[in-house]
Protein backbone atom coordinates (compact mmCIF):
# COMPACT_ATOMS: atom_id res chain seq x y z
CA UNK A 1 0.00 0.00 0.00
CA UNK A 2 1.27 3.56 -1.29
CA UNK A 3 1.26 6.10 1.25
CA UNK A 4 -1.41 7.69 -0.76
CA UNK A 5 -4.02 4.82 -0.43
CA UNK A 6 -3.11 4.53 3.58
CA UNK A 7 -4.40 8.46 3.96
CA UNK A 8 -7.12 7.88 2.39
CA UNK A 9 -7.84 4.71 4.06
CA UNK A 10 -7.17 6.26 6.97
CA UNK A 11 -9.54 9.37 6.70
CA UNK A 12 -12.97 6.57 5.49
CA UNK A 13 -12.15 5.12 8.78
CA UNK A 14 -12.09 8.56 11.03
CA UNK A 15 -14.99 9.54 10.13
CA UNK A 16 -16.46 6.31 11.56
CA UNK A 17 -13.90 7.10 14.97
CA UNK A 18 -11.55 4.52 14.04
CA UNK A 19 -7.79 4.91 13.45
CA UNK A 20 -5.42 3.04 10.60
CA UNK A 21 -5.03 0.16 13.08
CA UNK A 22 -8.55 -0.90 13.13
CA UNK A 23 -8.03 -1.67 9.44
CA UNK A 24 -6.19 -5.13 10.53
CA UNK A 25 -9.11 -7.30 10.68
CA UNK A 26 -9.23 -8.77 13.82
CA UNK A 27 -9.46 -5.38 15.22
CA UNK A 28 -12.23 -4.33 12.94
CA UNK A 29 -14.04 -7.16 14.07
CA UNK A 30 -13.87 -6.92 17.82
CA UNK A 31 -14.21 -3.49 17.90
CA UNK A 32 -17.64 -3.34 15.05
CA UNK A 33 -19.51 -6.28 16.12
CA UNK A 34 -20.55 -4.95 19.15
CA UNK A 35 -21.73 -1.67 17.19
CA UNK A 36 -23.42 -3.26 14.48
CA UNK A 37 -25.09 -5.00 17.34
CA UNK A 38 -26.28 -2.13 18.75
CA UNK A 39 -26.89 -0.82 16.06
CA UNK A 40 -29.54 -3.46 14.84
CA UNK A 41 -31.38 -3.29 18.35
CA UNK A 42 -32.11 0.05 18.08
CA UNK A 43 -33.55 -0.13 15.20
CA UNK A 44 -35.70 -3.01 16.29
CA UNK A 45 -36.31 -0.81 19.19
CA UNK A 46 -37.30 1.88 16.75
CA UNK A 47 -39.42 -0.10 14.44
CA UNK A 48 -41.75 -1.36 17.99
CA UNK A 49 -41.69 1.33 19.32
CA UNK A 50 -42.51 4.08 16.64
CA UNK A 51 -45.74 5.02 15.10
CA UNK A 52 -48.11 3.30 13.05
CA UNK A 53 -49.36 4.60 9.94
CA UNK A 54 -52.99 3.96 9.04
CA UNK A 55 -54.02 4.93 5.22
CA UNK A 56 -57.49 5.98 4.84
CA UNK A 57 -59.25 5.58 1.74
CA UNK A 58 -61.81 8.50 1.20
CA UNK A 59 -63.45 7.74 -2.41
CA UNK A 60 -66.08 10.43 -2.50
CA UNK A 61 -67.08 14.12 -1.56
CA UNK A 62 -68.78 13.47 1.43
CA UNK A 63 -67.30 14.95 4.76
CA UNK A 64 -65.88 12.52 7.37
CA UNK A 65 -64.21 12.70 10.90
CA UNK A 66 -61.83 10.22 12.10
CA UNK A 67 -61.34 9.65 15.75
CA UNK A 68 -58.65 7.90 16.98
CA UNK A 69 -59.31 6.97 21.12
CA UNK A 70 -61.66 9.21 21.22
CA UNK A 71 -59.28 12.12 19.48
CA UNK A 72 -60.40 13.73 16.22
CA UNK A 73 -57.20 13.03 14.07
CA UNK A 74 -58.68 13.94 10.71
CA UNK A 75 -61.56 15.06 8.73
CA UNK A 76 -61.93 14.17 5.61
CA UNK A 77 -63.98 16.09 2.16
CA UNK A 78 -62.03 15.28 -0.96
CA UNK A 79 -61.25 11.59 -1.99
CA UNK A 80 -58.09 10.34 -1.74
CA UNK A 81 -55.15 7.86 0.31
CA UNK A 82 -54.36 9.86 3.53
CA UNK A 83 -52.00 8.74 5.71
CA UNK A 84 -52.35 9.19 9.37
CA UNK A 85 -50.02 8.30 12.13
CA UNK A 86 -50.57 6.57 15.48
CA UNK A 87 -48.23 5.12 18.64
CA UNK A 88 -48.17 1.60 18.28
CA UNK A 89 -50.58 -0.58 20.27
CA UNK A 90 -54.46 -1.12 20.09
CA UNK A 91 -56.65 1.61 19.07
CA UNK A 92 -60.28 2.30 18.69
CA UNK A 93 -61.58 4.14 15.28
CA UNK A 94 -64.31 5.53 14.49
CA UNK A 95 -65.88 7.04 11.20
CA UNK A 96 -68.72 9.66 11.01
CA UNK A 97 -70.46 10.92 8.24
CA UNK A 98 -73.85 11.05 6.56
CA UNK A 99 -74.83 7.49 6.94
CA UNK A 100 -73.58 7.47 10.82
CA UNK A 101 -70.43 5.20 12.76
CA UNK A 102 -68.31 3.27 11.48
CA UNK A 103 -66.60 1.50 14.60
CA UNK A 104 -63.10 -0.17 14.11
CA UNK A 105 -60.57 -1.91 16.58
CA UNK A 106 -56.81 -1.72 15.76
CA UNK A 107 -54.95 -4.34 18.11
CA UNK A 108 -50.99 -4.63 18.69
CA UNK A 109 -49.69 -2.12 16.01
CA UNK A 110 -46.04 -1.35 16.02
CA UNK A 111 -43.78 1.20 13.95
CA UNK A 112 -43.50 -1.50 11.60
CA UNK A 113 -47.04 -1.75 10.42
CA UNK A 114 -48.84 0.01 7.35
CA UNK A 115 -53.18 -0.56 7.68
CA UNK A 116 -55.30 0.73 4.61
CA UNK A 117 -58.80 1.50 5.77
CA UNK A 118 -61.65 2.67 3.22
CA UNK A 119 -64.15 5.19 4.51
CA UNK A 120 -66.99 3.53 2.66
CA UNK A 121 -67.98 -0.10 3.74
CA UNK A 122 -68.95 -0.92 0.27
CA UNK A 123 -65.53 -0.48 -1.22
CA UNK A 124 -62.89 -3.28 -1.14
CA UNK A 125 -59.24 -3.50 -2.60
CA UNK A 126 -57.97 -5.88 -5.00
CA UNK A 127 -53.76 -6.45 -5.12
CA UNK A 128 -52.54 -6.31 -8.64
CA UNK A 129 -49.11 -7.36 -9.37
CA UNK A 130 -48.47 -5.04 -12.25
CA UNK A 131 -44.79 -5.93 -13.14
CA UNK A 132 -45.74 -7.74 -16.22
CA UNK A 133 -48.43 -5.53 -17.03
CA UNK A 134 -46.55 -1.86 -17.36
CA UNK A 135 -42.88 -2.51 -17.74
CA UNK A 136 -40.74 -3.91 -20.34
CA UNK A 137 -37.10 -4.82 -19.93
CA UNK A 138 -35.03 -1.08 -20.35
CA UNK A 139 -38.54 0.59 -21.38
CA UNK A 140 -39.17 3.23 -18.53
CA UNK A 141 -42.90 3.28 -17.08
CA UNK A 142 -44.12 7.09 -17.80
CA UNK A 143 -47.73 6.75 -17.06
CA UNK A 144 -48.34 10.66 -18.26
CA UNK A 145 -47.14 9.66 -21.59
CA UNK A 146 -50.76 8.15 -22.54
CA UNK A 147 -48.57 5.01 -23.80
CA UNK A 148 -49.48 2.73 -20.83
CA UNK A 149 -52.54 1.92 -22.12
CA UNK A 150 -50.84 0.02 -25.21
CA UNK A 151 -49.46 -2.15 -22.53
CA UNK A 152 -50.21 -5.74 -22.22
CA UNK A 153 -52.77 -5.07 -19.34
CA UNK A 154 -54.33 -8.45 -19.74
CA UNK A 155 -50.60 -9.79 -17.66
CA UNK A 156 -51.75 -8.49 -14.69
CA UNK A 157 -51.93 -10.41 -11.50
CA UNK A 158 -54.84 -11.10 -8.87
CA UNK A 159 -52.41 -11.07 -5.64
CA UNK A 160 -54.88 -10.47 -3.05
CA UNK A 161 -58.88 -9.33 -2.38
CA UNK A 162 -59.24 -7.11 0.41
CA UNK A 163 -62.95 -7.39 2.29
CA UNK A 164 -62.24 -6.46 5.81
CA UNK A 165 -60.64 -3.76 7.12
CA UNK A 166 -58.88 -2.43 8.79
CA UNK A 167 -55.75 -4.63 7.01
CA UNK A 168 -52.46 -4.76 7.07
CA UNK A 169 -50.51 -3.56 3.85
CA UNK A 170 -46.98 -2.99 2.96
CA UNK A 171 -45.75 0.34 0.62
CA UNK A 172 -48.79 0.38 -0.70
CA UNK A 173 -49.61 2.08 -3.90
CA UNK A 174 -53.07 3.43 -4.51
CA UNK A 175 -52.43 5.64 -7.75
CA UNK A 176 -50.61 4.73 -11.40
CA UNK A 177 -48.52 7.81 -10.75
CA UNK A 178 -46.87 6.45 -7.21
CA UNK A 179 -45.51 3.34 -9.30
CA UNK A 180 -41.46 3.32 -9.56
CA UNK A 181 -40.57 4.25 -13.31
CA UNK A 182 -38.28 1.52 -13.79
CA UNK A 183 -37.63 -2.09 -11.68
CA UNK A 184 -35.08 -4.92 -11.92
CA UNK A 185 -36.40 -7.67 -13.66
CA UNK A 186 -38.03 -10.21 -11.46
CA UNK A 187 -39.33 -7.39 -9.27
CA UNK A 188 -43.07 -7.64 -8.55
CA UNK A 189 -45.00 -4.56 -7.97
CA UNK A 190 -48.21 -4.32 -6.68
CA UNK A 191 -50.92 -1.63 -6.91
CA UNK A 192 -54.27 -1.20 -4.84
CA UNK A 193 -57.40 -1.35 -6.93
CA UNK A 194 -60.45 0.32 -4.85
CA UNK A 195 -63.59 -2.10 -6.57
CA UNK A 196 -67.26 -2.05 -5.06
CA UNK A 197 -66.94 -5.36 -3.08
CA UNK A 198 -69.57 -6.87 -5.24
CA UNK A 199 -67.05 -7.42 -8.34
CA UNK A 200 -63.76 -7.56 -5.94
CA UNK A 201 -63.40 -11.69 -6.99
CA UNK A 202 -64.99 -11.24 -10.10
CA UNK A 203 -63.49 -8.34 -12.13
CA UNK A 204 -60.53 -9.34 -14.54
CA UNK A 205 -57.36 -8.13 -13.38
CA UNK A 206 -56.93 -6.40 -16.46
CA UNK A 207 -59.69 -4.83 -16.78
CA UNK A 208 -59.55 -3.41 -13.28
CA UNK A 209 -55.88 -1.81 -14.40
CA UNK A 210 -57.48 -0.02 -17.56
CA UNK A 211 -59.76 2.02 -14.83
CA UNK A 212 -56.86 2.51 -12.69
CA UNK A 213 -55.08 3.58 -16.11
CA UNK A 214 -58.20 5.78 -17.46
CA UNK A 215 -57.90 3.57 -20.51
């Protein structure tokens, strides 16, 4: 090693509080291990211990409260995803609008949990898998190009029917324009179809991605 390459080496590893001589690897090891330890706990800690974040689904003009243990966290007029964060544990919603309560129970949430919830009780989510549907190997997904709908829509995946709520979700997606432009190939990605309940099992995946599209 030039004397070059052990300054540089040497200033990567102050900025992390070590000197040169942590660079011999038994010394790196004994002294990170215990910090990447720690490290990893507090995250856990983090993740158990932070908030919750519950997505409600308002699909129509009508004006809605939310309560949250007996705490008005939101109201609601225009539709929409909106995103509201709790502590983790159990929690008592409720929903009022025109056509009264809606009464939910949310039990053992930690910082690590996502929960869609729709407003209306006769809306339900379908889970597309969309991957196949929208993206083409080095082809980059611009959904405000008008171009999607060429796509072939009809590869789109039934992953999951959502009829009860509130349920847990991960990253969720709820519009075309939230969807990453480009993915590695293999990589599934899913988008949340709102669908009257009626049609949730019934509907063709594709055709439930053209209305998501505007097709």
């Amino acid at each position: 090693m030039n004397p070059d390459e052990a300054a540089a080496l040497a200033e990567r590893s102050g900025a992390f509080g070590r000197s040169l001589s942590c660079l011999v690897p038994l010394g790196c090891g004994a002294l990170f291990l215990p910090a990447l330890l720690s490290i990893g706990a507090w995250a856990v800690f983090q993740g158990l211990s932070g908030n919750t974040t519950i997505y409600l689904y308002h699909s129509d003009n009508e004006a809605m409260s939310v309560d949250v243990d007996g705490v008005e966290v939101a109201r609601l007029t225009v539709p929409g995803a909106y995103p509201v964060r709790v502590a983790g544990g159990d929690h008592a919603l409720v929903l009022r609008g025109a056509r009264g309560e809606q009464r939910f129970s949310l039990l053992r949430t930690s910082g690590l949990d996502e929960h869609l919830l729709p407003t209306d009780p006769d809306i339900c989510f379908v889970d597309l898998d969309v991957s196949g549907a929208l993206y083409k190997p080095g082809i980059p997904f611009l959904p405000a190009s008008g171009t999607a709908c060429a796509g072939a829509l009809d590869l789109a995946r039934r992953v999951s029917v959502y009829d009860r709520f509130p349920v847990e979700v991960e990253s969720p997606h709820f519009r075309v324009d939230e969807l990453p432009t480009t993915i590695d190939l293999g990589t599934p990605v899913f988008l949340l179809v709102p669908v009257a309940c009626a049609e949730a099992t019934s509907a063709r995946p594709g055709e439930l991605l053209r209305r998501a599209l505007g097709c």
